[in-house]
Protein backbone atom coordinates (compact mmCIF):
# COMPACT_ATOMS: atom_id res chain seq x y z
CA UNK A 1 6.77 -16.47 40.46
CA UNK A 2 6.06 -13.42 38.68
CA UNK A 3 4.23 -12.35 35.48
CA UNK A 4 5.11 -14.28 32.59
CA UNK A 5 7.10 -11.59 30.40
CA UNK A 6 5.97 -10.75 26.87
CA UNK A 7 8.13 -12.14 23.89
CA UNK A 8 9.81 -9.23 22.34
CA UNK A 9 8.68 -7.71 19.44
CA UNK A 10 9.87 -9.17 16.35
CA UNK A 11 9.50 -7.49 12.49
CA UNK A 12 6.31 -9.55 10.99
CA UNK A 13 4.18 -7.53 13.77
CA UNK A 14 5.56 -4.02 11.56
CA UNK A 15 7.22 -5.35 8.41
CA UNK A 16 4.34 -6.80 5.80
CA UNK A 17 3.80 -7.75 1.93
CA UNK A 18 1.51 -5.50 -0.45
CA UNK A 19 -0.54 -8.45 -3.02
CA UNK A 20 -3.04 -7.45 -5.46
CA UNK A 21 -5.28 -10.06 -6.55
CA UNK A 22 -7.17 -10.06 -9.86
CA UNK A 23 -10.92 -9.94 -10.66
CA UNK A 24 -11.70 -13.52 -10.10
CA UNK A 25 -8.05 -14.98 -10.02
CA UNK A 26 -8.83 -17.63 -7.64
CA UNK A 27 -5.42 -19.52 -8.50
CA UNK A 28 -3.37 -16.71 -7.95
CA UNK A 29 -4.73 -16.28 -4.73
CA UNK A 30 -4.27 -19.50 -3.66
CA UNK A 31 -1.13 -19.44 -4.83
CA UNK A 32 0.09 -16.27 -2.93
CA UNK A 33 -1.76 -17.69 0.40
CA UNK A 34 0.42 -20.64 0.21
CA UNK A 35 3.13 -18.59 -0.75
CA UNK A 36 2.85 -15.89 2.27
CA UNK A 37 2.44 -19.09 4.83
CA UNK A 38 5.64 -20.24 3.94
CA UNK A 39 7.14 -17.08 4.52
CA UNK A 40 5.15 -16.38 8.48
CA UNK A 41 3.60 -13.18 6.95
CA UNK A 42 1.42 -11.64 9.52
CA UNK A 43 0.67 -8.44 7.99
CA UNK A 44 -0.73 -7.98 4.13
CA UNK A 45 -1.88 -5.39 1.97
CA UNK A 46 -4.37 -5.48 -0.89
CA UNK A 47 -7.34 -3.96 -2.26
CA UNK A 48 -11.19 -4.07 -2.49
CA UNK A 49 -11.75 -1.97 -6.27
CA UNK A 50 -14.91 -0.58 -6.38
CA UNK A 51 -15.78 -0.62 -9.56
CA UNK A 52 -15.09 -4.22 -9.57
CA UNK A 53 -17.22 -5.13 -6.40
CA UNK A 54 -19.92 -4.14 -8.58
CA UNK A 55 -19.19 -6.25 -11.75
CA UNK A 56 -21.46 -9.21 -12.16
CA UNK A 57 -19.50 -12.10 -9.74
CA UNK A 58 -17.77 -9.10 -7.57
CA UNK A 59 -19.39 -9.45 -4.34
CA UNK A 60 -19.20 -13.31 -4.71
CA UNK A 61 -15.38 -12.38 -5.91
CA UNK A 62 -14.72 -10.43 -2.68
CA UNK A 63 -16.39 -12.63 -0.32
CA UNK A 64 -14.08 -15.78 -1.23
CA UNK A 65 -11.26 -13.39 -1.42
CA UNK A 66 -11.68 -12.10 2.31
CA UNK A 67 -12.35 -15.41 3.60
CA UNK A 68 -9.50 -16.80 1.61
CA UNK A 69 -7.06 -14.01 3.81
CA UNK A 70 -8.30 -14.99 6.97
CA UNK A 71 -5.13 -15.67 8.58
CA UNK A 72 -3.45 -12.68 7.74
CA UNK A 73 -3.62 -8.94 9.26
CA UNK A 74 -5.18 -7.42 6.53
CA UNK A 75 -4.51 -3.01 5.75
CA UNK A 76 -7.52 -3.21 3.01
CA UNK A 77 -6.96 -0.61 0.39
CA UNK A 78 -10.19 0.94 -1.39
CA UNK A 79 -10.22 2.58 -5.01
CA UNK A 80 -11.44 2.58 -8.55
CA UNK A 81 -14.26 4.48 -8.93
CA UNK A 82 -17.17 2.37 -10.57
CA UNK A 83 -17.04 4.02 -14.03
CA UNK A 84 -20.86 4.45 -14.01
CA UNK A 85 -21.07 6.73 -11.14
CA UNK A 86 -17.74 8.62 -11.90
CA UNK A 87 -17.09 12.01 -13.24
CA UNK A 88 -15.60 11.32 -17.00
CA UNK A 89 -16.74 7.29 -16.77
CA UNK A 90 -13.16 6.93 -15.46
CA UNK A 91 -12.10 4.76 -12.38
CA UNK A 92 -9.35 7.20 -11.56
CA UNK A 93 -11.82 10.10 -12.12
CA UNK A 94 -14.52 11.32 -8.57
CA UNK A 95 -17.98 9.89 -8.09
CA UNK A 96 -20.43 12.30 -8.68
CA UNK A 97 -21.96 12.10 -5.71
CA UNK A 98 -18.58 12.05 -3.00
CA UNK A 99 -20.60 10.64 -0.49
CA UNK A 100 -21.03 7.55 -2.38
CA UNK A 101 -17.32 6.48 -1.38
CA UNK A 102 -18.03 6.88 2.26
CA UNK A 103 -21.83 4.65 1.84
CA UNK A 104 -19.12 1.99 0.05
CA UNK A 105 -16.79 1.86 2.98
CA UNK A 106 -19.70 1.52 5.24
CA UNK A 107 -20.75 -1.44 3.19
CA UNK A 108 -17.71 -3.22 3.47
CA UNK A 109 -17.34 -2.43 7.26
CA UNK A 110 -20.90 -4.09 7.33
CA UNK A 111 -19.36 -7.04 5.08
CA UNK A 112 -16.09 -8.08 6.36
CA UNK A 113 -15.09 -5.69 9.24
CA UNK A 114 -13.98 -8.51 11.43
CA UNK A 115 -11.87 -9.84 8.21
CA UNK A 116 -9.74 -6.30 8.17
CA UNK A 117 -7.60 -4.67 10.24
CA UNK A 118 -7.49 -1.22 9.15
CA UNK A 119 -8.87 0.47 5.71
CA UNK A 120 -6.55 2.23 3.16
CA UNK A 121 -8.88 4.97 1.88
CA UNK A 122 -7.14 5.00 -1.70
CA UNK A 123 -4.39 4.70 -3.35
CA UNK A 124 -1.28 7.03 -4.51
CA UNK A 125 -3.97 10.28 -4.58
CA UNK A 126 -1.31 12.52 -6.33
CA UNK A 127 -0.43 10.30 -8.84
CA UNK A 128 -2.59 10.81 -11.92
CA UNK A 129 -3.16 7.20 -13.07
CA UNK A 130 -4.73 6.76 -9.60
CA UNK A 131 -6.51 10.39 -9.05
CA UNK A 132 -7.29 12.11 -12.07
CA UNK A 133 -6.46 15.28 -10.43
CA UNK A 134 -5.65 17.44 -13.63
CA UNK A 135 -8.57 17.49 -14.96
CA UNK A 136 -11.18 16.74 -12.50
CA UNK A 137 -9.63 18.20 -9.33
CA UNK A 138 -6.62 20.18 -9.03
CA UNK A 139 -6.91 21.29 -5.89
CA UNK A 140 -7.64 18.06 -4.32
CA UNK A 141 -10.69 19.26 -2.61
CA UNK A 142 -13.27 17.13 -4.13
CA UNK A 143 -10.73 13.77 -2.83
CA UNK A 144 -10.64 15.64 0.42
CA UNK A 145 -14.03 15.98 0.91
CA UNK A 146 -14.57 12.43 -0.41
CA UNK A 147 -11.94 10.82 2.02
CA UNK A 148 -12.79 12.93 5.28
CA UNK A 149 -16.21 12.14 5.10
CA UNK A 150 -15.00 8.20 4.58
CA UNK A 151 -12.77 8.84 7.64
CA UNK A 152 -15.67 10.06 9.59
CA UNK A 153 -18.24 7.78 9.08
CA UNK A 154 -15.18 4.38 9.27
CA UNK A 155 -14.40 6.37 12.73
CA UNK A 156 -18.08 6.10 13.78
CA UNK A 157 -18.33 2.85 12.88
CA UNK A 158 -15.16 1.96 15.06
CA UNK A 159 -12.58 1.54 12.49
CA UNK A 160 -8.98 2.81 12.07
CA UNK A 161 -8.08 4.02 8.56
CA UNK A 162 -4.96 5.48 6.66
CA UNK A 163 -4.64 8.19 4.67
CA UNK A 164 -3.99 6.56 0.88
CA UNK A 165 0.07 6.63 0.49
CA UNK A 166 1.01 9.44 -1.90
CA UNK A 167 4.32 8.96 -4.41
CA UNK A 168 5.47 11.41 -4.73
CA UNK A 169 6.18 12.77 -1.33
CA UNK A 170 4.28 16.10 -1.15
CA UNK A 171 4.43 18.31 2.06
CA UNK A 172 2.66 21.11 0.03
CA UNK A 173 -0.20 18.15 -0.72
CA UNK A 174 -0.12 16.59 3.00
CA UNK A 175 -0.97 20.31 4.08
CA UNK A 176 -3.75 20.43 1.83
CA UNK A 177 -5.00 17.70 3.77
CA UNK A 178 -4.88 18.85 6.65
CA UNK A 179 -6.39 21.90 5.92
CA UNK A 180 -9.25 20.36 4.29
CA UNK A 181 -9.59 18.43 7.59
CA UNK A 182 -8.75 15.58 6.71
CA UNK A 183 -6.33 14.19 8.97
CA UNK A 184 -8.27 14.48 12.05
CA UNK A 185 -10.30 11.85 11.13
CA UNK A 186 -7.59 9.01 9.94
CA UNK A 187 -5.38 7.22 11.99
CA UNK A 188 -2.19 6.81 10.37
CA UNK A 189 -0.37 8.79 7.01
CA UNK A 190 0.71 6.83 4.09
CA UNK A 191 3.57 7.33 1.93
CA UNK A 192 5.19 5.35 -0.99
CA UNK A 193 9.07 5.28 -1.20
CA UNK A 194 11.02 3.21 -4.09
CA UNK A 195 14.70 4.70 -3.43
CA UNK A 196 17.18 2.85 -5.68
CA UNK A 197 14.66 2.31 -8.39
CA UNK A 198 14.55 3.74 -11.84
CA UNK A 199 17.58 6.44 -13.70
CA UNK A 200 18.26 8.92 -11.75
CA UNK A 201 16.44 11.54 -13.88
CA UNK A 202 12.97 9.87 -14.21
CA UNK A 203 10.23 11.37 -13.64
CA UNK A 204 8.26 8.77 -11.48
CA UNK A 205 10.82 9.12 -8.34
CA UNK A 206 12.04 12.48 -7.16
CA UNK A 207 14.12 11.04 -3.94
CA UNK A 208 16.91 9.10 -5.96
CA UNK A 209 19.28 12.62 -6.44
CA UNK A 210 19.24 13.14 -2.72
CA UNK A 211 18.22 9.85 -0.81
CA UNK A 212 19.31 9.87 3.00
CA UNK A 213 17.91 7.35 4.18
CA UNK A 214 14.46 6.38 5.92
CA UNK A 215 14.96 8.10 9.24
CA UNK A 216 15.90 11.54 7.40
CA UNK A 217 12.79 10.73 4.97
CA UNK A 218 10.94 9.69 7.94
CA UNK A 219 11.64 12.30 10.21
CA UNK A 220 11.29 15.05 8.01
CA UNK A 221 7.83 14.22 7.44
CA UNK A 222 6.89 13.83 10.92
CA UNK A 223 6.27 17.73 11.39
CA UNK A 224 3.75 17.63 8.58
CA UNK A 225 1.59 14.92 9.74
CA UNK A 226 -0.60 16.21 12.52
CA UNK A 227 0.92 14.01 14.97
CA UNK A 228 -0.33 10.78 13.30
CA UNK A 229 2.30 7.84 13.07
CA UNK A 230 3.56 7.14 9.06
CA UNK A 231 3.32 3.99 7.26
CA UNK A 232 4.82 3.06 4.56
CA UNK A 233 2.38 1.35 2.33
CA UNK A 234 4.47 0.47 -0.49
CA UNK A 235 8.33 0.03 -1.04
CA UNK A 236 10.64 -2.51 -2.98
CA UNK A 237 12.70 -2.59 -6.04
CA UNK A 238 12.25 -4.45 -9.46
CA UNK A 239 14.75 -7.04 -9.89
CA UNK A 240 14.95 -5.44 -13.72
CA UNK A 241 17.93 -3.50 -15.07
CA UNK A 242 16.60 -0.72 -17.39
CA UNK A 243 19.86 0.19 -18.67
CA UNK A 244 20.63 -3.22 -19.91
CA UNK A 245 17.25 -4.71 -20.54
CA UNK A 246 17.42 -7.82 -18.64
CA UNK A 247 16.86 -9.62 -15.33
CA UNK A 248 19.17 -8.77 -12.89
CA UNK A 249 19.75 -6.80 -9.32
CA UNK A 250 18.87 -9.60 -7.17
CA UNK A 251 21.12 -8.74 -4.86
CA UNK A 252 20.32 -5.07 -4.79
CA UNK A 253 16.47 -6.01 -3.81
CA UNK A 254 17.60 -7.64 -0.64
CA UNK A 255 20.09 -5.03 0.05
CA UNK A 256 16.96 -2.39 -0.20
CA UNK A 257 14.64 -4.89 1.42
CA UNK A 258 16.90 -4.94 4.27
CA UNK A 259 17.34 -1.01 4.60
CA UNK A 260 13.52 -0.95 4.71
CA UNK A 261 13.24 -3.32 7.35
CA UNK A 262 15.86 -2.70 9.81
CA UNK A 263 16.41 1.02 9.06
CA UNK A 264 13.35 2.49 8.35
CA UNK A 265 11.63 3.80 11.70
CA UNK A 266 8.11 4.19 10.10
CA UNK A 267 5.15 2.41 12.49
CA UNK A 268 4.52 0.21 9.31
CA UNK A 269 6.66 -0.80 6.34
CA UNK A 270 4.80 -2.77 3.64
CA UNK A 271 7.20 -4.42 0.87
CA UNK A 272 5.75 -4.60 -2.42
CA UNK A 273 5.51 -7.59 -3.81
CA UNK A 274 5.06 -11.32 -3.71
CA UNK A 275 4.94 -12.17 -7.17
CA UNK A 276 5.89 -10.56 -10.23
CA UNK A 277 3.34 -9.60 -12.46
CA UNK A 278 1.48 -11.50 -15.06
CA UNK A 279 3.58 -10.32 -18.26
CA UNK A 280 0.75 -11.14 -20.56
CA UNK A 281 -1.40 -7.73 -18.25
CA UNK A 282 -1.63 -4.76 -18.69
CA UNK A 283 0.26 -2.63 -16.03
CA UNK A 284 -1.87 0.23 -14.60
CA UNK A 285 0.16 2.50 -17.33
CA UNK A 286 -0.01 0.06 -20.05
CA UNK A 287 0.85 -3.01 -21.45
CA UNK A 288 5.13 -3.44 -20.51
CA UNK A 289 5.38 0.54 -20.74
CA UNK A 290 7.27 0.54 -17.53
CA UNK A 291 8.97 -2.91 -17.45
CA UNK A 292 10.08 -2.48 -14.14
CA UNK A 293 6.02 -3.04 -13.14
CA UNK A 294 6.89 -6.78 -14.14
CA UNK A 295 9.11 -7.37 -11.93
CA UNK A 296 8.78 -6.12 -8.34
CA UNK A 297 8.14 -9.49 -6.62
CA UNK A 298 10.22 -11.74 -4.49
CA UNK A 299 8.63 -14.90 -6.90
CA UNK A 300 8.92 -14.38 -10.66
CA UNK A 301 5.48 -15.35 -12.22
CA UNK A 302 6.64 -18.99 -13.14
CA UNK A 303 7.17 -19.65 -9.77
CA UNK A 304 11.15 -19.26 -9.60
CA UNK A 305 12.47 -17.84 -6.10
CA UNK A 306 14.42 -14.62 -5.64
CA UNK A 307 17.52 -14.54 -3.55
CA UNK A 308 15.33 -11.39 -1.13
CA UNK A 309 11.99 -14.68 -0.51
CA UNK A 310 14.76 -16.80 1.54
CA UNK A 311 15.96 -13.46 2.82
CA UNK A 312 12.20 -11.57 3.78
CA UNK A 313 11.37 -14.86 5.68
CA UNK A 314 14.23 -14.46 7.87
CA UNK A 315 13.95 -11.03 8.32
CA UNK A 316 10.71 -11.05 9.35
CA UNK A 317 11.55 -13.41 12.14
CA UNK A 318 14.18 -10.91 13.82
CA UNK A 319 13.81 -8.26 16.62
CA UNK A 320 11.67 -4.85 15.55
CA UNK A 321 13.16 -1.74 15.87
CA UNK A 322 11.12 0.68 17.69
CA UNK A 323 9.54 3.61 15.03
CA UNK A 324 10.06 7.18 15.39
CA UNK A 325 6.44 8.22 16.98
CA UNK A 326 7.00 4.99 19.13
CA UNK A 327 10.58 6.54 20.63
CA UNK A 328 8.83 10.03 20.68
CA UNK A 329 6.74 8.66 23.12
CA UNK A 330 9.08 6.59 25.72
């Protein structure tokens, strides 16, 4: 008899859910564990913040939190600046002292690094809300700095990171980057990619005049990348129709949800989200500024099923398709 062959791969080993979890929500995330069970998720994105890990209760926060994801694959994205340390007293703003990011990434390598898979070092870095790059850094080099030494010291420490996925996508910005050194220390790029969302015109999403496809998006960005594989960290579509002010589009988010899966040829493809957000928060913009914010989940917040959560947990039972630097390669 020979060897026992290997079961093929199917798309929960690349296809996976983005979940933040608020300070201290400890219903919500019991909620979304039960919730991502159901489904067979294997891989799951969400965050440590910084500045929250040091609140009073953070650490405790965190540790339940971690523990609480066990099951899961976890990419573990890292931002917020603790205000206290930060240039401006701003979460989006740089720490004073850059290092201090990397000594906080070793901490939580020391903490859970057996509870993570890989490290997300940030989050969108071009877009102001998350970087506040107008006024405190316009060239980026003070994030570069910050993140290569992160990547260096993770790398020592045995751990694979990826590059914080930038919306929009910047070829001018990934050069910067590289330049600054930066990717030869992380393991994977990330990008953010929400084609079919907003009026065409908006300012938030430059792709939606002359969208392709993934493998054109993809591909193209291959040759700026150093030779590292692409992820995308976030993608999905808000079941919310601007235009008419309603719910709506259901059918539309598992259309897109489907092109992301079986189409796009990234190593990674993270769908973003599980459950709509809280109406009664503030969005990272503001309170219902963008509405669509509300409403990027495959659960609404009272619990009601969209037509794409039957749809995700069959999907992610299929066959993968190989990604591009995976066919590059056979």
């Amino acid at each position: 008899m020979g060897p026992r062959a290997e079961p093929p791969p199917v798309l929960r080993d690349r296809l996976g859910l983005c979940q933040w979890f608020h300070f201290q929500d400890y219903a919500g995330l019991d909620r979304a564990v039960e919730a991502l069970s159901e489904l067979g998720v294997r891989l799951l994105r969400t965050g440590v913040s910084w500045a929250d890990y040091f609140r009073p209760g953070g650490k405790e926060w965190y540790d339940h939190q971690m523990k609480a994801l066990g099951d899961f694959d976890v990419l573990l994205s890292v931002w917020h600046t603790p205000p206290s340390i930060s240039e401006g007293h701003a979460c989006s703003a740089p720490p004073r002292r850059l290092r201090d990011y990397a000594d906080f990434i070793d901490r939580l390598i020391t903490e859970y690094g057996d509870q993570f898979d890989h490290l997300e070092l940030w989050n969108e870095p071009n877009n102001r809300y998350k970087w506040n790059f107008p006024d405190c850094d316009p060239e980026w080099r003070k994030f570069g700095e910050m993140i290569g030494d992160a990547a260096y010291w993770a790398r020592q420490r045995g751990r694979r990171t990826v590059l914080g996925g930038m919306i929009p996508i910047d070829h001018h910005w990934l050069k910067l980057m590289n330049d600054y050194g930066v990717l030869q220390y992380v393991d994977a790029v990330g990008v953010h990619g929400f084609p079919g969302m907003w009026f065409p015109d908006h300012p938030n999403w430059d792709w939606h005049g002359h969208w392709k496809g993934w493998p054109d998006k993809i591909g193209s960005l291959l040759f700026h990348t150093a030779g590292l594989p692409i992820w995308v960290t976030e993608t999905g579509l808000a079941t919310w129709d601007l235009a008419l002010h309603r719910e709506s589009k259901y059918e539309l988010q598992v259309a897109m949800l489907e092109e992301a899966a079986f189409t796009c040829p990234a190593e990674r493809v993270y769908w973003y989200s599980l459950i709509d957000l809280d109406p009664q928060r503030d969005a990272i913009e503001g309170f219902h500024v963008d509405e669509n914010e509300y409403h990027m989940g495959l659960i609404t917040y009272d619990g009601r099923r969209k037509h794409a959560f039957d749809r995700m947990k069959e999907v992610l039972a299929t066959p993968a398709i190989p990604s591009l630097s995976e066919s590059q390669n056979q």
